[in-house]
PDB file of N, CA and C in Angstrom:
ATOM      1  N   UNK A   1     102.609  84.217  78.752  1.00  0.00           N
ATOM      2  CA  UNK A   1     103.983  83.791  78.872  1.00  0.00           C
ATOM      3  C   UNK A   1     104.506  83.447  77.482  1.00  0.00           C
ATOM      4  N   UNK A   2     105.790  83.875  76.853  1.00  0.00           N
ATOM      5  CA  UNK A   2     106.652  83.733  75.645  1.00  0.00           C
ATOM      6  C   UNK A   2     106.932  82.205  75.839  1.00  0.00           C
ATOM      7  N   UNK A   3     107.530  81.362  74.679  1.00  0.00           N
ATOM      8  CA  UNK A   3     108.024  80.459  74.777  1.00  0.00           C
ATOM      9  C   UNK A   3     109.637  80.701  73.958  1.00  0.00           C
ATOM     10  N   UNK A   4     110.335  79.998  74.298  1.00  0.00           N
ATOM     11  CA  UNK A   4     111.622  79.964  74.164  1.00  0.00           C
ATOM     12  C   UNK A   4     112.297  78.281  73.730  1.00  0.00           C
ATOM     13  N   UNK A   5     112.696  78.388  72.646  1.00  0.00           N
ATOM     14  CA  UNK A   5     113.440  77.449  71.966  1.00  0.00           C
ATOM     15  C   UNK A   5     114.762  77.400  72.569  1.00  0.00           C
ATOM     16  N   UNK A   6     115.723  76.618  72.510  1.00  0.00           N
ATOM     17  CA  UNK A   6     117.000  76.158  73.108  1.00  0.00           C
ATOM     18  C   UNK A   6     117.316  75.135  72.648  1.00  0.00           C
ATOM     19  N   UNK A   7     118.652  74.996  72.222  1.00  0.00           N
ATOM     20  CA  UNK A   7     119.298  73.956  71.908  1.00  0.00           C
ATOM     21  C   UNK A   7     119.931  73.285  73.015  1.00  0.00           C
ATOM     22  N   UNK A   8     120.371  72.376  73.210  1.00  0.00           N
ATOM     23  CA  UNK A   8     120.994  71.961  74.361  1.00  0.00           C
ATOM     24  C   UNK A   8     121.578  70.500  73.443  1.00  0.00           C
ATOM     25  N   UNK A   9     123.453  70.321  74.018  1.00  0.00           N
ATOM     26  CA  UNK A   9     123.926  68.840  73.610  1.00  0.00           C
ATOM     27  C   UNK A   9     122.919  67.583  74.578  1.00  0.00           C
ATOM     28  N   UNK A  10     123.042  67.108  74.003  1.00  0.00           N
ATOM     29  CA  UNK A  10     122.307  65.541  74.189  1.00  0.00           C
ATOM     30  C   UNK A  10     122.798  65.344  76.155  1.00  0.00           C
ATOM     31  N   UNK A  11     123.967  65.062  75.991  1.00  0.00           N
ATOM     32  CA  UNK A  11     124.355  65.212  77.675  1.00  0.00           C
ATOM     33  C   UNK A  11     123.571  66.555  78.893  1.00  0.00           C
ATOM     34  N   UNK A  12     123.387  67.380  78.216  1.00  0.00           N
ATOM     35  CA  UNK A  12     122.694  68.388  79.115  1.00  0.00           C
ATOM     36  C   UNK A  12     121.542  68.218  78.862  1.00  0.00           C
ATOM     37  N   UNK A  13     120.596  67.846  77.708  1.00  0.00           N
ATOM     38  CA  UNK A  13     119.186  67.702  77.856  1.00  0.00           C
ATOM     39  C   UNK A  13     119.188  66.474  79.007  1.00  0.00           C
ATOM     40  N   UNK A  14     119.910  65.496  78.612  1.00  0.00           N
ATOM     41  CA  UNK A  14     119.428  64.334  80.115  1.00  0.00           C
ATOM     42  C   UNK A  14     119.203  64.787  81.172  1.00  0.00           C
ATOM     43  N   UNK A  15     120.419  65.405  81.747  1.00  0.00           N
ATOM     44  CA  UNK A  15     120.941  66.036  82.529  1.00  0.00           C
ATOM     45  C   UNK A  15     119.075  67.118  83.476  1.00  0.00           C
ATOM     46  N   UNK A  16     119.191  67.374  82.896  1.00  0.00           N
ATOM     47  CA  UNK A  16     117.555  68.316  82.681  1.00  0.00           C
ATOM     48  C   UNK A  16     116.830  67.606  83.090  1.00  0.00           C
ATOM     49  N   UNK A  17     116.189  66.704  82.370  1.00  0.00           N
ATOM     50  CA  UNK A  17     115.217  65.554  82.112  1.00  0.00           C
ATOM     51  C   UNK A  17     115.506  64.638  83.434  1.00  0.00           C
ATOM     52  N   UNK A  18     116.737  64.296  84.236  1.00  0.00           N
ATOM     53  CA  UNK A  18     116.895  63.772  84.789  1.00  0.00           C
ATOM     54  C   UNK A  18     116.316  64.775  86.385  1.00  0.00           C
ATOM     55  N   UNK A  19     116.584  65.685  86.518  1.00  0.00           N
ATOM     56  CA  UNK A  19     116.154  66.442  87.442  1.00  0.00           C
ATOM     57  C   UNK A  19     114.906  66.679  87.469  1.00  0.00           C
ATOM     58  N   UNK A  20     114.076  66.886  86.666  1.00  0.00           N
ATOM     59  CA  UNK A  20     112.507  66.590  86.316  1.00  0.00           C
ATOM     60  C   UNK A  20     112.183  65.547  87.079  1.00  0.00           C
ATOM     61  N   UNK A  21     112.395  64.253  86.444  1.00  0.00           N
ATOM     62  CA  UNK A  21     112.750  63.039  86.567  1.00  0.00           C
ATOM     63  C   UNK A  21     112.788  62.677  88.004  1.00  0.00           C
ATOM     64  N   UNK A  22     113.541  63.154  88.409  1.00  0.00           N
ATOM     65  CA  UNK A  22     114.130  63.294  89.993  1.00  0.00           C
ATOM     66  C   UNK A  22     112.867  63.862  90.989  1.00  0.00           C
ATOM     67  N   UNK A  23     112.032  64.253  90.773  1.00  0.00           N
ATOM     68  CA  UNK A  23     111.082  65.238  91.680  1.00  0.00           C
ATOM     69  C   UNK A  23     111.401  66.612  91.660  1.00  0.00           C
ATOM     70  N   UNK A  24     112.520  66.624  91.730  1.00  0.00           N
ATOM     71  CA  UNK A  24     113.268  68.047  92.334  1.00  0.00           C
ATOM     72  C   UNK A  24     112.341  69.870  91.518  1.00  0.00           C
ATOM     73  N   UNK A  25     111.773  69.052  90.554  1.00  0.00           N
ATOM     74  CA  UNK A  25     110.854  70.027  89.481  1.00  0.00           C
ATOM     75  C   UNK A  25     109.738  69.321  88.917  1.00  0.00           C
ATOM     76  N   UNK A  26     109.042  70.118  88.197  1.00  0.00           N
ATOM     77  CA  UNK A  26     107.613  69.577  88.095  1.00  0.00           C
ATOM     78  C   UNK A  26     107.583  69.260  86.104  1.00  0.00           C
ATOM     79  N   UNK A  27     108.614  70.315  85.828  1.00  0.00           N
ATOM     80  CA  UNK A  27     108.638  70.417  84.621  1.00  0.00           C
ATOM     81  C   UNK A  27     110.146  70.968  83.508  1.00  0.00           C
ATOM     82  N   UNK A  28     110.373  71.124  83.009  1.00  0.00           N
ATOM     83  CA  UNK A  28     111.735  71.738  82.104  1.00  0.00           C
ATOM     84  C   UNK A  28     111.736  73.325  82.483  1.00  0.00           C
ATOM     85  N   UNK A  29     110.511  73.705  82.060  1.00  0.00           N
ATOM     86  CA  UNK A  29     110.435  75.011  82.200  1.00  0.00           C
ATOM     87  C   UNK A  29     110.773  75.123  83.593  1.00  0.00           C
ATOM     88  N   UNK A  30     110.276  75.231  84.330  1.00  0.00           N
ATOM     89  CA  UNK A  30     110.211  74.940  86.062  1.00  0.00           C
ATOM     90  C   UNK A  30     111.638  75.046  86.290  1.00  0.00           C
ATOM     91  N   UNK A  31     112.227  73.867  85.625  1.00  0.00           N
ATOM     92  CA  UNK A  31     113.575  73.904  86.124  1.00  0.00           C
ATOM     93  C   UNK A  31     114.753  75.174  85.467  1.00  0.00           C
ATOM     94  N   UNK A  32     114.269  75.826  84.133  1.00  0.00           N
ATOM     95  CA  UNK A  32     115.073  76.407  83.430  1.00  0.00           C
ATOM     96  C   UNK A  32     114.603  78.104  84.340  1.00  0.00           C
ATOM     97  N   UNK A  33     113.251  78.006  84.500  1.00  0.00           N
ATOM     98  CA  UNK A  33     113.117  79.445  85.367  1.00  0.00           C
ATOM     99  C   UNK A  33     113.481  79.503  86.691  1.00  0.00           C
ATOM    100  N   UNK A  34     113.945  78.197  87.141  1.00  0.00           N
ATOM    101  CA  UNK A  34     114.917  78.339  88.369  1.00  0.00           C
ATOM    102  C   UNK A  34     116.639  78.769  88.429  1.00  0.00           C
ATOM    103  N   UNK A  35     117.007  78.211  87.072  1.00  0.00           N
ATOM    104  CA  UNK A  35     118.332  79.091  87.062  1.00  0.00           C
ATOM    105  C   UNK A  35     118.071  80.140  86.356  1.00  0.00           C
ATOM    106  N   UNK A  36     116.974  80.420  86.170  1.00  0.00           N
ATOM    107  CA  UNK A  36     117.336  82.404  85.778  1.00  0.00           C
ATOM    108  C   UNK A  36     117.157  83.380  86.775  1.00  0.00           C
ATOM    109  N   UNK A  37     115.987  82.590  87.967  1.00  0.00           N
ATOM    110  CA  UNK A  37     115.834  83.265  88.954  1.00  0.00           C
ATOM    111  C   UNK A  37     117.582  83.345  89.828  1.00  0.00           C
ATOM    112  N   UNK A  38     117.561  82.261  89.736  1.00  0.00           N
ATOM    113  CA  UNK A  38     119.143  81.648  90.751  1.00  0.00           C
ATOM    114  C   UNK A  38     120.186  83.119  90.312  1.00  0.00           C
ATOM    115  N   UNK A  39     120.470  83.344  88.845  1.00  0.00           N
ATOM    116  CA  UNK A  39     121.464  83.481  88.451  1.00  0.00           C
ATOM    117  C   UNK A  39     120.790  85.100  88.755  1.00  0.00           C
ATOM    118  N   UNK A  40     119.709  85.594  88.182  1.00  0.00           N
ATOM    119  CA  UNK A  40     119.322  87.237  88.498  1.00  0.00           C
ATOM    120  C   UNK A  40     119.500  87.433  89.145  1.00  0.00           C
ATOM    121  N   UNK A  41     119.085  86.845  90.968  1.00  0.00           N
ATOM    122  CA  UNK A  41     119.488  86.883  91.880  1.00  0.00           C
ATOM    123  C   UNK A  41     121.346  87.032  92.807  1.00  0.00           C
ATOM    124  N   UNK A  42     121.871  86.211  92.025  1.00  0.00           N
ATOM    125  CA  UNK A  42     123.416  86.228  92.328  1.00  0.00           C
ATOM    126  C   UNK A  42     123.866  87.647  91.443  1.00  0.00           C
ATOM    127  N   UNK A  43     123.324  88.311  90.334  1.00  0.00           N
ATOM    128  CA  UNK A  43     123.486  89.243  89.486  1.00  0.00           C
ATOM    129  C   UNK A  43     122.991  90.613  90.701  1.00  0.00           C
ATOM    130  N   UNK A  44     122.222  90.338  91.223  1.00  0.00           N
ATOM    131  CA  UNK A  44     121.678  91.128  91.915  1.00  0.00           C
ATOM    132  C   UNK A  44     122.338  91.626  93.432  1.00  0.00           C
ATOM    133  N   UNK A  45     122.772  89.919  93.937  1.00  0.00           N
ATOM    134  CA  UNK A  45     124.033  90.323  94.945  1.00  0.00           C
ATOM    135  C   UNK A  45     125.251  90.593  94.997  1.00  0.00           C
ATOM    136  N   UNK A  46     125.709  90.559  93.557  1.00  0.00           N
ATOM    137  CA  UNK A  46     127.496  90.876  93.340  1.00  0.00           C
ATOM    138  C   UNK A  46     127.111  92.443  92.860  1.00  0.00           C
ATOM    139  N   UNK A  47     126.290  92.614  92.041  1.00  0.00           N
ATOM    140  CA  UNK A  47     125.954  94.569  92.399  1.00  0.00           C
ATOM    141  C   UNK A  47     126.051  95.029  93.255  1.00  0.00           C
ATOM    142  N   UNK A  48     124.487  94.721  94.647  1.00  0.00           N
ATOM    143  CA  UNK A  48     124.740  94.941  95.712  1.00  0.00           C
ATOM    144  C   UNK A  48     126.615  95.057  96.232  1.00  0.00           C
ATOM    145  N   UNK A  49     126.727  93.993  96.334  1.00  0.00           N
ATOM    146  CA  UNK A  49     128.508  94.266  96.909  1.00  0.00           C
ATOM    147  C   UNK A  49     129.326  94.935  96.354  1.00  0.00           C
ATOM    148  N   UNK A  50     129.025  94.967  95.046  1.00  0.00           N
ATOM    149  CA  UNK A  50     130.142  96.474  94.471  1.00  0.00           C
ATOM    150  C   UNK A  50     129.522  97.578  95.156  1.00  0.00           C
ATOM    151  N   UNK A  51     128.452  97.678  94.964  1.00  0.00           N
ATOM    152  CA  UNK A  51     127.886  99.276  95.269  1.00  0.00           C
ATOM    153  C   UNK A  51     128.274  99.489  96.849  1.00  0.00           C
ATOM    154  N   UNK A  52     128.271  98.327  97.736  1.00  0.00           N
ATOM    155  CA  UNK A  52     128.841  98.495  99.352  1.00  0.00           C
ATOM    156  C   UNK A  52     130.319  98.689  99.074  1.00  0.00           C
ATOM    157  N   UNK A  53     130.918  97.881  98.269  1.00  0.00           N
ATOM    158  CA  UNK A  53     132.829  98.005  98.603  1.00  0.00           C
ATOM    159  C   UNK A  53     133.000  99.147  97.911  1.00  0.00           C
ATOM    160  N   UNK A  54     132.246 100.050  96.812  1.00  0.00           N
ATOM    161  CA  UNK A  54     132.616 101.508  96.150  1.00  0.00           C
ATOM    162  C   UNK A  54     132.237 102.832  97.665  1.00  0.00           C
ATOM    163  N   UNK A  55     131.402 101.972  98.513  1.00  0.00           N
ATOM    164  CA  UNK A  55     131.360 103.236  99.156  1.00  0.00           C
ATOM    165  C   UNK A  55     132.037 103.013 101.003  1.00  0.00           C
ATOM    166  N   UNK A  56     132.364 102.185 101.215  1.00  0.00           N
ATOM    167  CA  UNK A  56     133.840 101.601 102.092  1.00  0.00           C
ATOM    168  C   UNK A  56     134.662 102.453 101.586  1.00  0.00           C
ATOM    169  N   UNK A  57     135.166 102.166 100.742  1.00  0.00           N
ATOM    170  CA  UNK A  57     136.649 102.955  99.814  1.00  0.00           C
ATOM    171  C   UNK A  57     136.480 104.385  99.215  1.00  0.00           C
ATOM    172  N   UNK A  58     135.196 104.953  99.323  1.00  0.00           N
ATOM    173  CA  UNK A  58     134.747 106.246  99.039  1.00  0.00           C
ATOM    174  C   UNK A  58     135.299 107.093 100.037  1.00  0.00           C
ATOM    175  N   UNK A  59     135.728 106.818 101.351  1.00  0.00           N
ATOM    176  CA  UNK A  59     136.560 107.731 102.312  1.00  0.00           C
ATOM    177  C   UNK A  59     136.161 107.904 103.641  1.00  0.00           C
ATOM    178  N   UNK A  60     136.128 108.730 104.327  1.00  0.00           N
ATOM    179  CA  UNK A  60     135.812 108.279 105.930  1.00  0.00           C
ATOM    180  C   UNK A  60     134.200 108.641 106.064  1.00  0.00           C
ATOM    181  N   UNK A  61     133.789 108.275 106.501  1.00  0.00           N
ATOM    182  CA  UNK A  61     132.200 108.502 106.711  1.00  0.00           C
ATOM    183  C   UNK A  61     132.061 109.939 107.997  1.00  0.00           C
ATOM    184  N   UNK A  62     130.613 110.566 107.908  1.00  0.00           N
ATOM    185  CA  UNK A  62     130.058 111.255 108.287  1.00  0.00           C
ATOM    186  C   UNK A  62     128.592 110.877 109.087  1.00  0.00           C
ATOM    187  N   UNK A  63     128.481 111.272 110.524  1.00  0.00           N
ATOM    188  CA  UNK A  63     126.992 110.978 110.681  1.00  0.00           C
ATOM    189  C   UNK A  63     125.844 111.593 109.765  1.00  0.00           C
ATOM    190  N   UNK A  64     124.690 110.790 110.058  1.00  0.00           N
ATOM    191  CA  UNK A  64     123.758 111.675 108.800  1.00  0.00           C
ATOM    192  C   UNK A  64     123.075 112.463 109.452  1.00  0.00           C
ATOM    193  N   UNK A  65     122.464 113.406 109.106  1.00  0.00           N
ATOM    194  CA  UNK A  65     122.057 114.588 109.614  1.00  0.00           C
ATOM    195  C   UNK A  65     120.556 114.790 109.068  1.00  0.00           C
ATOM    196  N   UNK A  66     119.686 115.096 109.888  1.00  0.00           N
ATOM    197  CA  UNK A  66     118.488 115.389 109.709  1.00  0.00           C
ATOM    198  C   UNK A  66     118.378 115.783 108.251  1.00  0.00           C
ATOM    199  N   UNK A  67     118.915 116.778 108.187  1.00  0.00           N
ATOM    200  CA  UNK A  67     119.064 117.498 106.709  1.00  0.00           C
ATOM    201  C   UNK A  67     119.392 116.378 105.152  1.00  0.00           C
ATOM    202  N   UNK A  68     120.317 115.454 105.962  1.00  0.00           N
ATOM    203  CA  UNK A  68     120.648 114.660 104.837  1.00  0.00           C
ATOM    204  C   UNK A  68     119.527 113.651 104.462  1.00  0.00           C
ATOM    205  N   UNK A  69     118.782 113.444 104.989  1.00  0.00           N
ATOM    206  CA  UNK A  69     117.411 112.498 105.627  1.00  0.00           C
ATOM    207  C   UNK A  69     116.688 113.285 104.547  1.00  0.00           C
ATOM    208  N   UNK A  70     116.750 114.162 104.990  1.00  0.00           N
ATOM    209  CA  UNK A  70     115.249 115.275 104.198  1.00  0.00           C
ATOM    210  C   UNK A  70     116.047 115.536 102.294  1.00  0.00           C
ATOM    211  N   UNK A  71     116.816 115.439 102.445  1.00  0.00           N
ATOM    212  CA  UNK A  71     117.259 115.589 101.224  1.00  0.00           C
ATOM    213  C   UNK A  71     117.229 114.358  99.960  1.00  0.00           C
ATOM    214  N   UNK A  72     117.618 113.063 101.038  1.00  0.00           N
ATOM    215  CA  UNK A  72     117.492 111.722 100.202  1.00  0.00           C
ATOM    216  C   UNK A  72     115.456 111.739 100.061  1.00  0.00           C
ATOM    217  N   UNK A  73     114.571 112.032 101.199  1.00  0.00           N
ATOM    218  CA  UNK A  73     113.076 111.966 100.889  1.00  0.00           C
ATOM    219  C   UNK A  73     113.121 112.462  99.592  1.00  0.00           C
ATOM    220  N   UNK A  74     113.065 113.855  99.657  1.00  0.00           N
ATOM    221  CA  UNK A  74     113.144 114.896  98.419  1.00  0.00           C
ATOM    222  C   UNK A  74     113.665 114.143  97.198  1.00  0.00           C
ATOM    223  N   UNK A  75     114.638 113.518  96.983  1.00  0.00           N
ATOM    224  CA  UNK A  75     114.761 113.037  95.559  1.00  0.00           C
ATOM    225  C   UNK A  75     113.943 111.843  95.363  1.00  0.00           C
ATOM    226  N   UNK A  76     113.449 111.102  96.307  1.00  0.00           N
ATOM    227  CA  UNK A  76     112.740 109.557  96.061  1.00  0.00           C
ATOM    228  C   UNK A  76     111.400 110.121  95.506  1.00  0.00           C
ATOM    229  N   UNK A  77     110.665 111.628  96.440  1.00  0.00           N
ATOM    230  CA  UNK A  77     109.806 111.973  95.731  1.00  0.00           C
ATOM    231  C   UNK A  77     109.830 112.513  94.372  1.00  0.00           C
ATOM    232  N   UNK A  78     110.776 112.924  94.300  1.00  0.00           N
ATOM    233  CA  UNK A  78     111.063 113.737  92.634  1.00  0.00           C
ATOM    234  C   UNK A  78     111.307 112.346  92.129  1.00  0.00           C
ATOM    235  N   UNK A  79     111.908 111.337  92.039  1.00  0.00           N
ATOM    236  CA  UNK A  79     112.091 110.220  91.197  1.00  0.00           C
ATOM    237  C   UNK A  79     110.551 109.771  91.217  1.00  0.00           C
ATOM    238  N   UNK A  80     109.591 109.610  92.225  1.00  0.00           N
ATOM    239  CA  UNK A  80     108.461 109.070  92.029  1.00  0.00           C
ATOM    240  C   UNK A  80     107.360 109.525  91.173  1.00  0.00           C
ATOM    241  N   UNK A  81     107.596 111.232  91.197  1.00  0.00           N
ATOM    242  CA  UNK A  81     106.626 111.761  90.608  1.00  0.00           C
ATOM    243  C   UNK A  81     106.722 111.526  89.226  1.00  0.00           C
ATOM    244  N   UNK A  82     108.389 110.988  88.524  1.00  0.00           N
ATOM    245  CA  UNK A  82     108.262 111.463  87.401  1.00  0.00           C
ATOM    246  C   UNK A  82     107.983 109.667  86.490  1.00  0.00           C
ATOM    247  N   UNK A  83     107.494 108.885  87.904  1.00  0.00           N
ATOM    248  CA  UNK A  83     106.918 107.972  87.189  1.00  0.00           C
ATOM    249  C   UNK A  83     105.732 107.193  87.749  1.00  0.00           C
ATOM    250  N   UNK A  84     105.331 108.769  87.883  1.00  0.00           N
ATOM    251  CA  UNK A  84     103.239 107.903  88.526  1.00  0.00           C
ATOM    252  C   UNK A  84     102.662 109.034  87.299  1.00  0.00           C
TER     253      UNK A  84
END
């Protein structure tokens, strides 16, 4: 594991220290890899929702068709092969 330096004003190190402090974490780190998880995660669901509202507004939908099935396999395998 890397270590990482940070500055922080005097009011937000407490702030920190106080949540430690609190139980709520075991340690600084602890608490600082919880908002990166927090925040990757929210990064991860406002994508998700663009990528759903781009294809809502993409136009009227179609059932999928066997064929279309076999076609999405076909590229997951071509994407897989070209990284095993």
């Amino acid at each position: 594991m890397e270590t990482m330096n940070v500055a922080l004003p005097e009011e937000m190190k407490q702030f920190v220290q106080e949540q430690v402090a609190a139980g709520a974490y075991s340690s600084v780190s602890e608490y600082i890899r919880d908002l990166i998880r927090t925040d990757q995660r929210e990064k991860a669901r406002a994508a998700l929702e663009s990528e759903i509202l781009k294809g809502l507004r993409s136009g009227d939908s179609s059932p999928m068709t066997r064929s279309d099935w076999e076609e999405i396999r076909s590229e997951i395998r071509r994407r897989h092969s070209k990284t095993a």
